[in-house]
C-alpha atoms as a PDB file:
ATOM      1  CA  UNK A   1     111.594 145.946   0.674  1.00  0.00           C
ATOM      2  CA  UNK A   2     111.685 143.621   3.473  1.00  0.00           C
ATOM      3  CA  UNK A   3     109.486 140.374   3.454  1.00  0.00           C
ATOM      4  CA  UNK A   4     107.219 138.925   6.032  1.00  0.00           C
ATOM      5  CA  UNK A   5     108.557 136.225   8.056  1.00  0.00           C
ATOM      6  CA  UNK A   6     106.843 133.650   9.996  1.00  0.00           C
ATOM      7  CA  UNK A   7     107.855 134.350  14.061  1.00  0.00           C
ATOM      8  CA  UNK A   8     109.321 131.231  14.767  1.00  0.00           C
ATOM      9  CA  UNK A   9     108.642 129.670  18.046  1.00  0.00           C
ATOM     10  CA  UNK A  10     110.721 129.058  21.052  1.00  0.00           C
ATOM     11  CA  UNK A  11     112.589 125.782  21.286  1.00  0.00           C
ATOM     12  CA  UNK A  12     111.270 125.668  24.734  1.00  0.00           C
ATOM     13  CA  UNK A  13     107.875 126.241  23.155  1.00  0.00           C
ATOM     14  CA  UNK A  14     108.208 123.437  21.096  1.00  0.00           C
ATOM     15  CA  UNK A  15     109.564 121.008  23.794  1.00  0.00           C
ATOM     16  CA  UNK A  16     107.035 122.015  26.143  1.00  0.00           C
ATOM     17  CA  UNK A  17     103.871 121.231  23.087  1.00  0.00           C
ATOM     18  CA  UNK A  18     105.766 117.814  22.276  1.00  0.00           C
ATOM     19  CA  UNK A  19     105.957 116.719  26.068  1.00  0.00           C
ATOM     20  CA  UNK A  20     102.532 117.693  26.803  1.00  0.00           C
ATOM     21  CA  UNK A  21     101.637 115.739  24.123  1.00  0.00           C
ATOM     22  CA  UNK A  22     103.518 112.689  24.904  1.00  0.00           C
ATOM     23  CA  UNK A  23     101.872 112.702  28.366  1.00  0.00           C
ATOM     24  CA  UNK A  24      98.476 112.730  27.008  1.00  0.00           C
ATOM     25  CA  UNK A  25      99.442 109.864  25.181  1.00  0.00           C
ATOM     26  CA  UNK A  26     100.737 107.904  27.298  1.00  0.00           C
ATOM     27  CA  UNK A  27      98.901 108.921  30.667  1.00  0.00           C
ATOM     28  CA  UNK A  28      95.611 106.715  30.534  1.00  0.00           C
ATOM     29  CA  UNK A  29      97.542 103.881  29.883  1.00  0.00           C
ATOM     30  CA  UNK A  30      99.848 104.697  32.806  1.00  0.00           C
ATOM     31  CA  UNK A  31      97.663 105.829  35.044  1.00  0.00           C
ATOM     32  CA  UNK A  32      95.195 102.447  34.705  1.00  0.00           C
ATOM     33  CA  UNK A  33      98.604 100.580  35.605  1.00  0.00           C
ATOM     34  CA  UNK A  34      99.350 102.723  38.748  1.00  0.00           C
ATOM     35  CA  UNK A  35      95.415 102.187  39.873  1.00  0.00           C
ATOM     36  CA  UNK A  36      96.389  98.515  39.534  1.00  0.00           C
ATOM     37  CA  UNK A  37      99.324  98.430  41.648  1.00  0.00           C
ATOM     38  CA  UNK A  38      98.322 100.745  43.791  1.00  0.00           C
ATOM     39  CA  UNK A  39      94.992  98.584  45.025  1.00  0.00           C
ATOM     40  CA  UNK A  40      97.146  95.151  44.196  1.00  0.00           C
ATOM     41  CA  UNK A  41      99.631  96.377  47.195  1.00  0.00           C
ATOM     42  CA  UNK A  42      97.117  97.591  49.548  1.00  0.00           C
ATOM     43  CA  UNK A  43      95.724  94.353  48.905  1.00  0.00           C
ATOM     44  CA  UNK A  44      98.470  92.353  50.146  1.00  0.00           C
ATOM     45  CA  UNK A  45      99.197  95.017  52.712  1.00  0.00           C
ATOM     46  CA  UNK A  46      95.819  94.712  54.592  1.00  0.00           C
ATOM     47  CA  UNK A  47      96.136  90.443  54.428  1.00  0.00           C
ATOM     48  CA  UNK A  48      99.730  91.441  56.045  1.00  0.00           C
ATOM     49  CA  UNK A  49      97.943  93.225  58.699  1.00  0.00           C
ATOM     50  CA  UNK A  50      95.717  90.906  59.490  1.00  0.00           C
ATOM     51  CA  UNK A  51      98.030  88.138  59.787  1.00  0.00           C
ATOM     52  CA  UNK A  52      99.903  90.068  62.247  1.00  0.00           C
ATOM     53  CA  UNK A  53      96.423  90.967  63.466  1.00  0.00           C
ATOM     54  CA  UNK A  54      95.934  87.308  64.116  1.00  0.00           C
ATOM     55  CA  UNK A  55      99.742  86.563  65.456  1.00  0.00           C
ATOM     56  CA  UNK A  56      99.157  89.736  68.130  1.00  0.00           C
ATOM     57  CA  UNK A  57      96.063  88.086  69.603  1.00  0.00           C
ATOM     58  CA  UNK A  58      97.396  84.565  69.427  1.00  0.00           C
ATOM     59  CA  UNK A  59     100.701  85.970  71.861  1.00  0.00           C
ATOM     60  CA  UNK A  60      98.342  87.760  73.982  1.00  0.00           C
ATOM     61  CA  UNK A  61      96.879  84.197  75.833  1.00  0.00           C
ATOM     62  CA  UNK A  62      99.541  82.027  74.642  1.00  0.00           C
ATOM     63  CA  UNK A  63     102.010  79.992  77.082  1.00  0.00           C
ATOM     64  CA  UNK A  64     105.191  81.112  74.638  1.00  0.00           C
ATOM     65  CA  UNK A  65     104.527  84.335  76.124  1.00  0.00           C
ATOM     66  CA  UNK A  66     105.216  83.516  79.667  1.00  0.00           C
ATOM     67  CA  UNK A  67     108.052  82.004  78.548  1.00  0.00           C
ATOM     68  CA  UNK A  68     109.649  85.323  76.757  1.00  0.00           C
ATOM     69  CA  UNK A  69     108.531  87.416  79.627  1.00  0.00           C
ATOM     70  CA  UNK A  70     110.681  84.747  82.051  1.00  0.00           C
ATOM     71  CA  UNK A  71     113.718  85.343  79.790  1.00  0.00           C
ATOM     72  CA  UNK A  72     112.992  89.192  79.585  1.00  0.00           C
ATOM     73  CA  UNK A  73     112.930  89.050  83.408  1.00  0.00           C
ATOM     74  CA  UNK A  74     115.967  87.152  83.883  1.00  0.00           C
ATOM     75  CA  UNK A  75     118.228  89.606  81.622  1.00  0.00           C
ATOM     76  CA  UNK A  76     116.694  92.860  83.473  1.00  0.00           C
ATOM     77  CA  UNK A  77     118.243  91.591  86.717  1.00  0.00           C
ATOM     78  CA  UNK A  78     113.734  90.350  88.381  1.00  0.00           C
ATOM     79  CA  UNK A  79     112.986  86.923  89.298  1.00  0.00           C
ATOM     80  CA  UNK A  80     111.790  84.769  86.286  1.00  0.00           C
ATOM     81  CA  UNK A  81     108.353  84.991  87.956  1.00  0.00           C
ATOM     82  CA  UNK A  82     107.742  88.539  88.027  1.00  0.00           C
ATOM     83  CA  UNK A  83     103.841  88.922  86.360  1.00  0.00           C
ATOM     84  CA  UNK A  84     104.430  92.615  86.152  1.00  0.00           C
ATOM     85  CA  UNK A  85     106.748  91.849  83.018  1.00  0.00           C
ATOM     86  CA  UNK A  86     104.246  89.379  81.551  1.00  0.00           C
ATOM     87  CA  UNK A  87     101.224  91.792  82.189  1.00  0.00           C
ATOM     88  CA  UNK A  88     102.919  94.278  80.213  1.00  0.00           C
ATOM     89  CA  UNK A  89     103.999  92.322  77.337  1.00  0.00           C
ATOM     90  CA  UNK A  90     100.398  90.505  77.155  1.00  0.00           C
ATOM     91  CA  UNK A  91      99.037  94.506  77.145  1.00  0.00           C
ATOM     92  CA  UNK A  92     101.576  95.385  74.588  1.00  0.00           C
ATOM     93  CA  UNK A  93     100.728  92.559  71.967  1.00  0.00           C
ATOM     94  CA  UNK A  94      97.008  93.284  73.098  1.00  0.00           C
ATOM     95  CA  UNK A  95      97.848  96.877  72.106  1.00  0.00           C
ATOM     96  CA  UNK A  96      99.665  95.635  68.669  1.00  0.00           C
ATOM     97  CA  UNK A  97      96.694  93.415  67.796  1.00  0.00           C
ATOM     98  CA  UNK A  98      93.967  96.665  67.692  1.00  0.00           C
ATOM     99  CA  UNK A  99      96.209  99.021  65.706  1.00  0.00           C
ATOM    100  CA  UNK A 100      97.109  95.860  63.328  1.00  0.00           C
ATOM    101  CA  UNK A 101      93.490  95.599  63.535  1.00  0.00           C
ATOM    102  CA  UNK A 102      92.586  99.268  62.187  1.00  0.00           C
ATOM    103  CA  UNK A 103      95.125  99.460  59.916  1.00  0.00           C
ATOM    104  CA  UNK A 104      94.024  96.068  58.268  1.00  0.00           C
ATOM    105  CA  UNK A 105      90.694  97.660  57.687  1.00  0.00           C
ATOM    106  CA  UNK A 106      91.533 100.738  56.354  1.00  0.00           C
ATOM    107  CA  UNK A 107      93.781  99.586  54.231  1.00  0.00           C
ATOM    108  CA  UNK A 108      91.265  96.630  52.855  1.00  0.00           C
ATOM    109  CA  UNK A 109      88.607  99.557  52.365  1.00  0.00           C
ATOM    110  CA  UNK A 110      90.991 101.760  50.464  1.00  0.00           C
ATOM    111  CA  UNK A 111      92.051  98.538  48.377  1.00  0.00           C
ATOM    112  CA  UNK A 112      88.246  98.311  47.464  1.00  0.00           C
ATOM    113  CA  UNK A 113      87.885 101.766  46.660  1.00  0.00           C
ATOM    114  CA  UNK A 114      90.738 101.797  44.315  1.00  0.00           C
ATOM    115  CA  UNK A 115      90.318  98.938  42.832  1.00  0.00           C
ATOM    116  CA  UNK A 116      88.260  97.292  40.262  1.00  0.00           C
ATOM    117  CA  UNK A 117      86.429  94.381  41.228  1.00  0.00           C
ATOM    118  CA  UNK A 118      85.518  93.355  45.356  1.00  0.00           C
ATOM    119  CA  UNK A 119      86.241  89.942  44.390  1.00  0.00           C
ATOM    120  CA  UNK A 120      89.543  90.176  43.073  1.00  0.00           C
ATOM    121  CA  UNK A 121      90.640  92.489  46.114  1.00  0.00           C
ATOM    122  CA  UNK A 122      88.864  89.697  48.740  1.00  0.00           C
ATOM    123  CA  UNK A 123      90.592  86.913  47.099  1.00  0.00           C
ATOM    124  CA  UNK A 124      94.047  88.747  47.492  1.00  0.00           C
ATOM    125  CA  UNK A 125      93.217  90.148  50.885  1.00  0.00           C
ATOM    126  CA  UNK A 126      92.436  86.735  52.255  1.00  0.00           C
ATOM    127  CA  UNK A 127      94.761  84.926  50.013  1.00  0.00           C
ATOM    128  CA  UNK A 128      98.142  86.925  51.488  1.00  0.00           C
ATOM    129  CA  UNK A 129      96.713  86.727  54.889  1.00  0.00           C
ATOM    130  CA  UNK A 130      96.327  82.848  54.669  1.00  0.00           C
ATOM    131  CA  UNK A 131     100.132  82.797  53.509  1.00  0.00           C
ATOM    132  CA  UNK A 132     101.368  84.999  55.945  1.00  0.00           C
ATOM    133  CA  UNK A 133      99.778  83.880  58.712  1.00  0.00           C
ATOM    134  CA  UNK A 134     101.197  80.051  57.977  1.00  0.00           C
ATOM    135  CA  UNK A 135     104.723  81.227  57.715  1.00  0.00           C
ATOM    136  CA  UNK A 136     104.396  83.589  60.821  1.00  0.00           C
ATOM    137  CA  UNK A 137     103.079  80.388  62.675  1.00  0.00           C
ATOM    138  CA  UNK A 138     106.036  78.254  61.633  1.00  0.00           C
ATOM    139  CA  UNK A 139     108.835  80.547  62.052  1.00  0.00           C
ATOM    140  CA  UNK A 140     107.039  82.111  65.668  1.00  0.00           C
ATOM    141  CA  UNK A 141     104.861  79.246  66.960  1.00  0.00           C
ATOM    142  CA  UNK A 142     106.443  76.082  65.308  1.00  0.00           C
ATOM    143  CA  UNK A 143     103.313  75.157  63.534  1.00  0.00           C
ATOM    144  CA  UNK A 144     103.828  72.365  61.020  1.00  0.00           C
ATOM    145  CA  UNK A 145     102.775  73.134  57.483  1.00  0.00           C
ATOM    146  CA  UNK A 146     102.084  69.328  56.246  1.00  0.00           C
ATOM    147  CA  UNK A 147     101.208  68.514  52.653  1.00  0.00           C
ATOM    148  CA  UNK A 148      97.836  69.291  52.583  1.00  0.00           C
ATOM    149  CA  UNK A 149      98.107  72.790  53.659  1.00  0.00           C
ATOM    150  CA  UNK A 150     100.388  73.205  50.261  1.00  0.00           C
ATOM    151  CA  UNK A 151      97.412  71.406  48.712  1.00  0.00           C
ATOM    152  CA  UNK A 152      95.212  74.303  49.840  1.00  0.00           C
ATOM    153  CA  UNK A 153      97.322  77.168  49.052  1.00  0.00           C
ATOM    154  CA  UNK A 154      98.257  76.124  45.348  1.00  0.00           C
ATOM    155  CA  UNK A 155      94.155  75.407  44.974  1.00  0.00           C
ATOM    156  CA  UNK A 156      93.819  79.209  46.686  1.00  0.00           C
ATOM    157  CA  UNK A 157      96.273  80.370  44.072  1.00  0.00           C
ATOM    158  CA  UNK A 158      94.575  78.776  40.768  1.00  0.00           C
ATOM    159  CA  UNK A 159      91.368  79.456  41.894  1.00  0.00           C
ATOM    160  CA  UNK A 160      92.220  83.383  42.373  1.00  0.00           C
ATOM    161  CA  UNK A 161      93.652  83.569  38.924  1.00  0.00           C
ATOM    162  CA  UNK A 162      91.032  81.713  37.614  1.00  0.00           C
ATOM    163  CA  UNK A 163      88.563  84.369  39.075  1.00  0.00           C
ATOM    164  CA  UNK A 164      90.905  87.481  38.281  1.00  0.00           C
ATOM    165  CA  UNK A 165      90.578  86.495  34.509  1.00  0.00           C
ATOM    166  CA  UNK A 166      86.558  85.840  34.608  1.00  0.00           C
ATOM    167  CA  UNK A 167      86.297  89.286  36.135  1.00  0.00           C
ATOM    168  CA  UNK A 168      88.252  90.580  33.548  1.00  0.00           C
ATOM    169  CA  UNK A 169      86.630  88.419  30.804  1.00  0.00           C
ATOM    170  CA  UNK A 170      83.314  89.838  31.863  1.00  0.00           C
ATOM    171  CA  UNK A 171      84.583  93.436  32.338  1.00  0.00           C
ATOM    172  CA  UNK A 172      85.862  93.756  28.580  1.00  0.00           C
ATOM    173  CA  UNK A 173      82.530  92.097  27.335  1.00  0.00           C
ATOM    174  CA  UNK A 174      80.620  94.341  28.803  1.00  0.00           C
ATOM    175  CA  UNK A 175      82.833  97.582  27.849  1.00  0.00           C
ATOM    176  CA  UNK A 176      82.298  96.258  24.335  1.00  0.00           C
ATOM    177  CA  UNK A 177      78.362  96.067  24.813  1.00  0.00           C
ATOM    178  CA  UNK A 178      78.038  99.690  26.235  1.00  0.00           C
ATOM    179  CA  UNK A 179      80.818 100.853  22.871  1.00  0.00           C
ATOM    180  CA  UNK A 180      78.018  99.041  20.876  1.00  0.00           C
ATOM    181  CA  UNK A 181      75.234 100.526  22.598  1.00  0.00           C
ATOM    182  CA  UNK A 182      76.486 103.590  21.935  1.00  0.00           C
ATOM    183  CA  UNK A 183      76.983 103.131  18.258  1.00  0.00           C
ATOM    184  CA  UNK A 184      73.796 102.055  17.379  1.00  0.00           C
ATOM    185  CA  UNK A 185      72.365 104.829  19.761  1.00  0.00           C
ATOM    186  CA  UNK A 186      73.855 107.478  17.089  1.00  0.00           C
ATOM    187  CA  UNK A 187      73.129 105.633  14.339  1.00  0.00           C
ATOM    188  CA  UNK A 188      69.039 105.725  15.118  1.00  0.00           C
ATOM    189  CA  UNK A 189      69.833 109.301  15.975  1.00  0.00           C
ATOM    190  CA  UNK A 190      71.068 110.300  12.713  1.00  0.00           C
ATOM    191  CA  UNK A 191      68.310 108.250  11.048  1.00  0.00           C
ATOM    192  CA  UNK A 192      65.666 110.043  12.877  1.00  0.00           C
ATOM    193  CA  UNK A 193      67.420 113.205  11.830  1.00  0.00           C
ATOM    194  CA  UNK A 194      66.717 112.517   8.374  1.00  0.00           C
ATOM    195  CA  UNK A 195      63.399 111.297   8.726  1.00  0.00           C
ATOM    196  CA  UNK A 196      62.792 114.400  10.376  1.00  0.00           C
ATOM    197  CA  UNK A 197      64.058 116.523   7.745  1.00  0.00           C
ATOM    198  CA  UNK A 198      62.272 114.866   4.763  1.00  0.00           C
ATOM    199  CA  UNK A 199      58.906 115.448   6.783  1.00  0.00           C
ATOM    200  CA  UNK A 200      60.065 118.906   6.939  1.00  0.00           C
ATOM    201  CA  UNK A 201      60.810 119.208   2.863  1.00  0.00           C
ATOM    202  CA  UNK A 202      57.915 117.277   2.066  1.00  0.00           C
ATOM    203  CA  UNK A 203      55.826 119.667   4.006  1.00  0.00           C
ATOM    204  CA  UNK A 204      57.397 122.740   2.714  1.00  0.00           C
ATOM    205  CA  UNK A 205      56.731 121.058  -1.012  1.00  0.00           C
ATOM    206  CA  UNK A 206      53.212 120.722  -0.009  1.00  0.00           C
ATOM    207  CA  UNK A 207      52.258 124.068   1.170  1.00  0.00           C
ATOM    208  CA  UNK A 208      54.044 125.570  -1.734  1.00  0.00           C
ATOM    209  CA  UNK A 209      51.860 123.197  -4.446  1.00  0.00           C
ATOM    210  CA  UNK A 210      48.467 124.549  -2.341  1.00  0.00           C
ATOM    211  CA  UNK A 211      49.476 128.258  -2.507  1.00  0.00           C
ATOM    212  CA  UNK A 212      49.738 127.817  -6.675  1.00  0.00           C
ATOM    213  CA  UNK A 213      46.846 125.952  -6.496  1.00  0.00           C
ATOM    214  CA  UNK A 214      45.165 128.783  -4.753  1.00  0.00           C
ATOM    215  CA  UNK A 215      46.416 131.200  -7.066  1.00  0.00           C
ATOM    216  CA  UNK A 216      44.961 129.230 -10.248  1.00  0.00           C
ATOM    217  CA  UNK A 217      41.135 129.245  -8.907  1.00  0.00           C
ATOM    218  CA  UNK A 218      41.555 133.019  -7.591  1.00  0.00           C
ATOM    219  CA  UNK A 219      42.617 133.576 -11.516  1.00  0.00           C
ATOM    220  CA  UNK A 220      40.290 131.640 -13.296  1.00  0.00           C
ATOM    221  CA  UNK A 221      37.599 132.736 -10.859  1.00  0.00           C
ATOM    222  CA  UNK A 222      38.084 136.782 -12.028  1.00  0.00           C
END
């Protein structure tokens, strides 16, 4: 006589249970680190932006300009003095500095979105766009960056970290609150429960003590 056996599973079965278990493991902890990055780069992408933003409108009335559209002149074969050239490049880099311009913004409000705290995505916004925009101005413009300019970009940098961690400070504390909220929440609800309960027995003790009561007099009464 043959006995039972168990139907064993599929390996791929098996693999397919232990990876989905794995991800749902290890996917709120992953996908919290992807948020980060994700509104930590568009962060620094939209400063980007707007330093270019910034460089775009700067080369639109500046003097260097004239100058490249001279030399631009010169090597197509026109007279160093041709404004057509220098129209066009000033409406080019007048061009460069509203699509810079969009993109900064819709980058800086999908940073917000994403992200955690307005503060922390301000301070990097403005923080990459104060960097950016000093290098762009000494590699393009020649703008000297003297001492005190490094002054006020290593008191930019403490002063974002120091915010970044009060945010977060205040963040966990008040994660723990609400977790404590919570507990004490279903701890009055499962007193209440049992309050409500004992009122119920009591009551149920009480009617049953009247009806023998009742019974008794109706007895002695005949």
């Amino acid at each position: 006589m043959d006995s039972p056996h168990e139907p064993l599973l599929p390996s791929n079965t098996r693999s397919q249970d232990s990876q989905s278990t794995d991800e749902a493991t290890t996917s709120p902890t992953s996908r919290t680190m992807s948020r980060k990055t994700q509104w930590l780069a568009l962060a620094i992408a939209s400063g980007a932006c707007a330093a270019f933003n910034g460089v775009f409108a700067k080369l639109t009335t500046t003097e260097l300009t004239s100058t490249w559209a001279g030399t631009i002149s010169g090597g197509l074969g026109l007279s160093p003095e041709n404004k057509v050239v220098e129209v066009a490049i000033r409406a080019m880099f007048f061009g460069l500095n509203l699509v810079f311009n969009g993109i900064m913004w819709a980058l800086f409000t999908t940073a917000l979105a994403r992200g955690t705290s307005t503060t922390q995505v301000s301070i990097i916004n403005t923080s990459s766009n104060f960097m950016i925009t000093a290098i762009m101005g000494w590699l393009i413009f020649a703008e000297a960056l003297p001492p005190l300019w490094w002054l006020g970009a290593a008191l930019l940098v403490a002063g974002s970290v120091i915010i970044g961690r009060r945010d977060e400070e205040e963040k966990a504390r008040s994660t723990v609150t609400a977790d404590r909220g919570e507990d004490s929440g279903g701890a009055n609800g499962d007193e209440e429960e049992d309050t409500l309960l004992g009122d119920i027995d009591n009551a149920e003790e009480t009617e049953g003590e009247s009806k023998v009561k009742a019974d008794l007099a109706r007895d002695a009464g005949r």
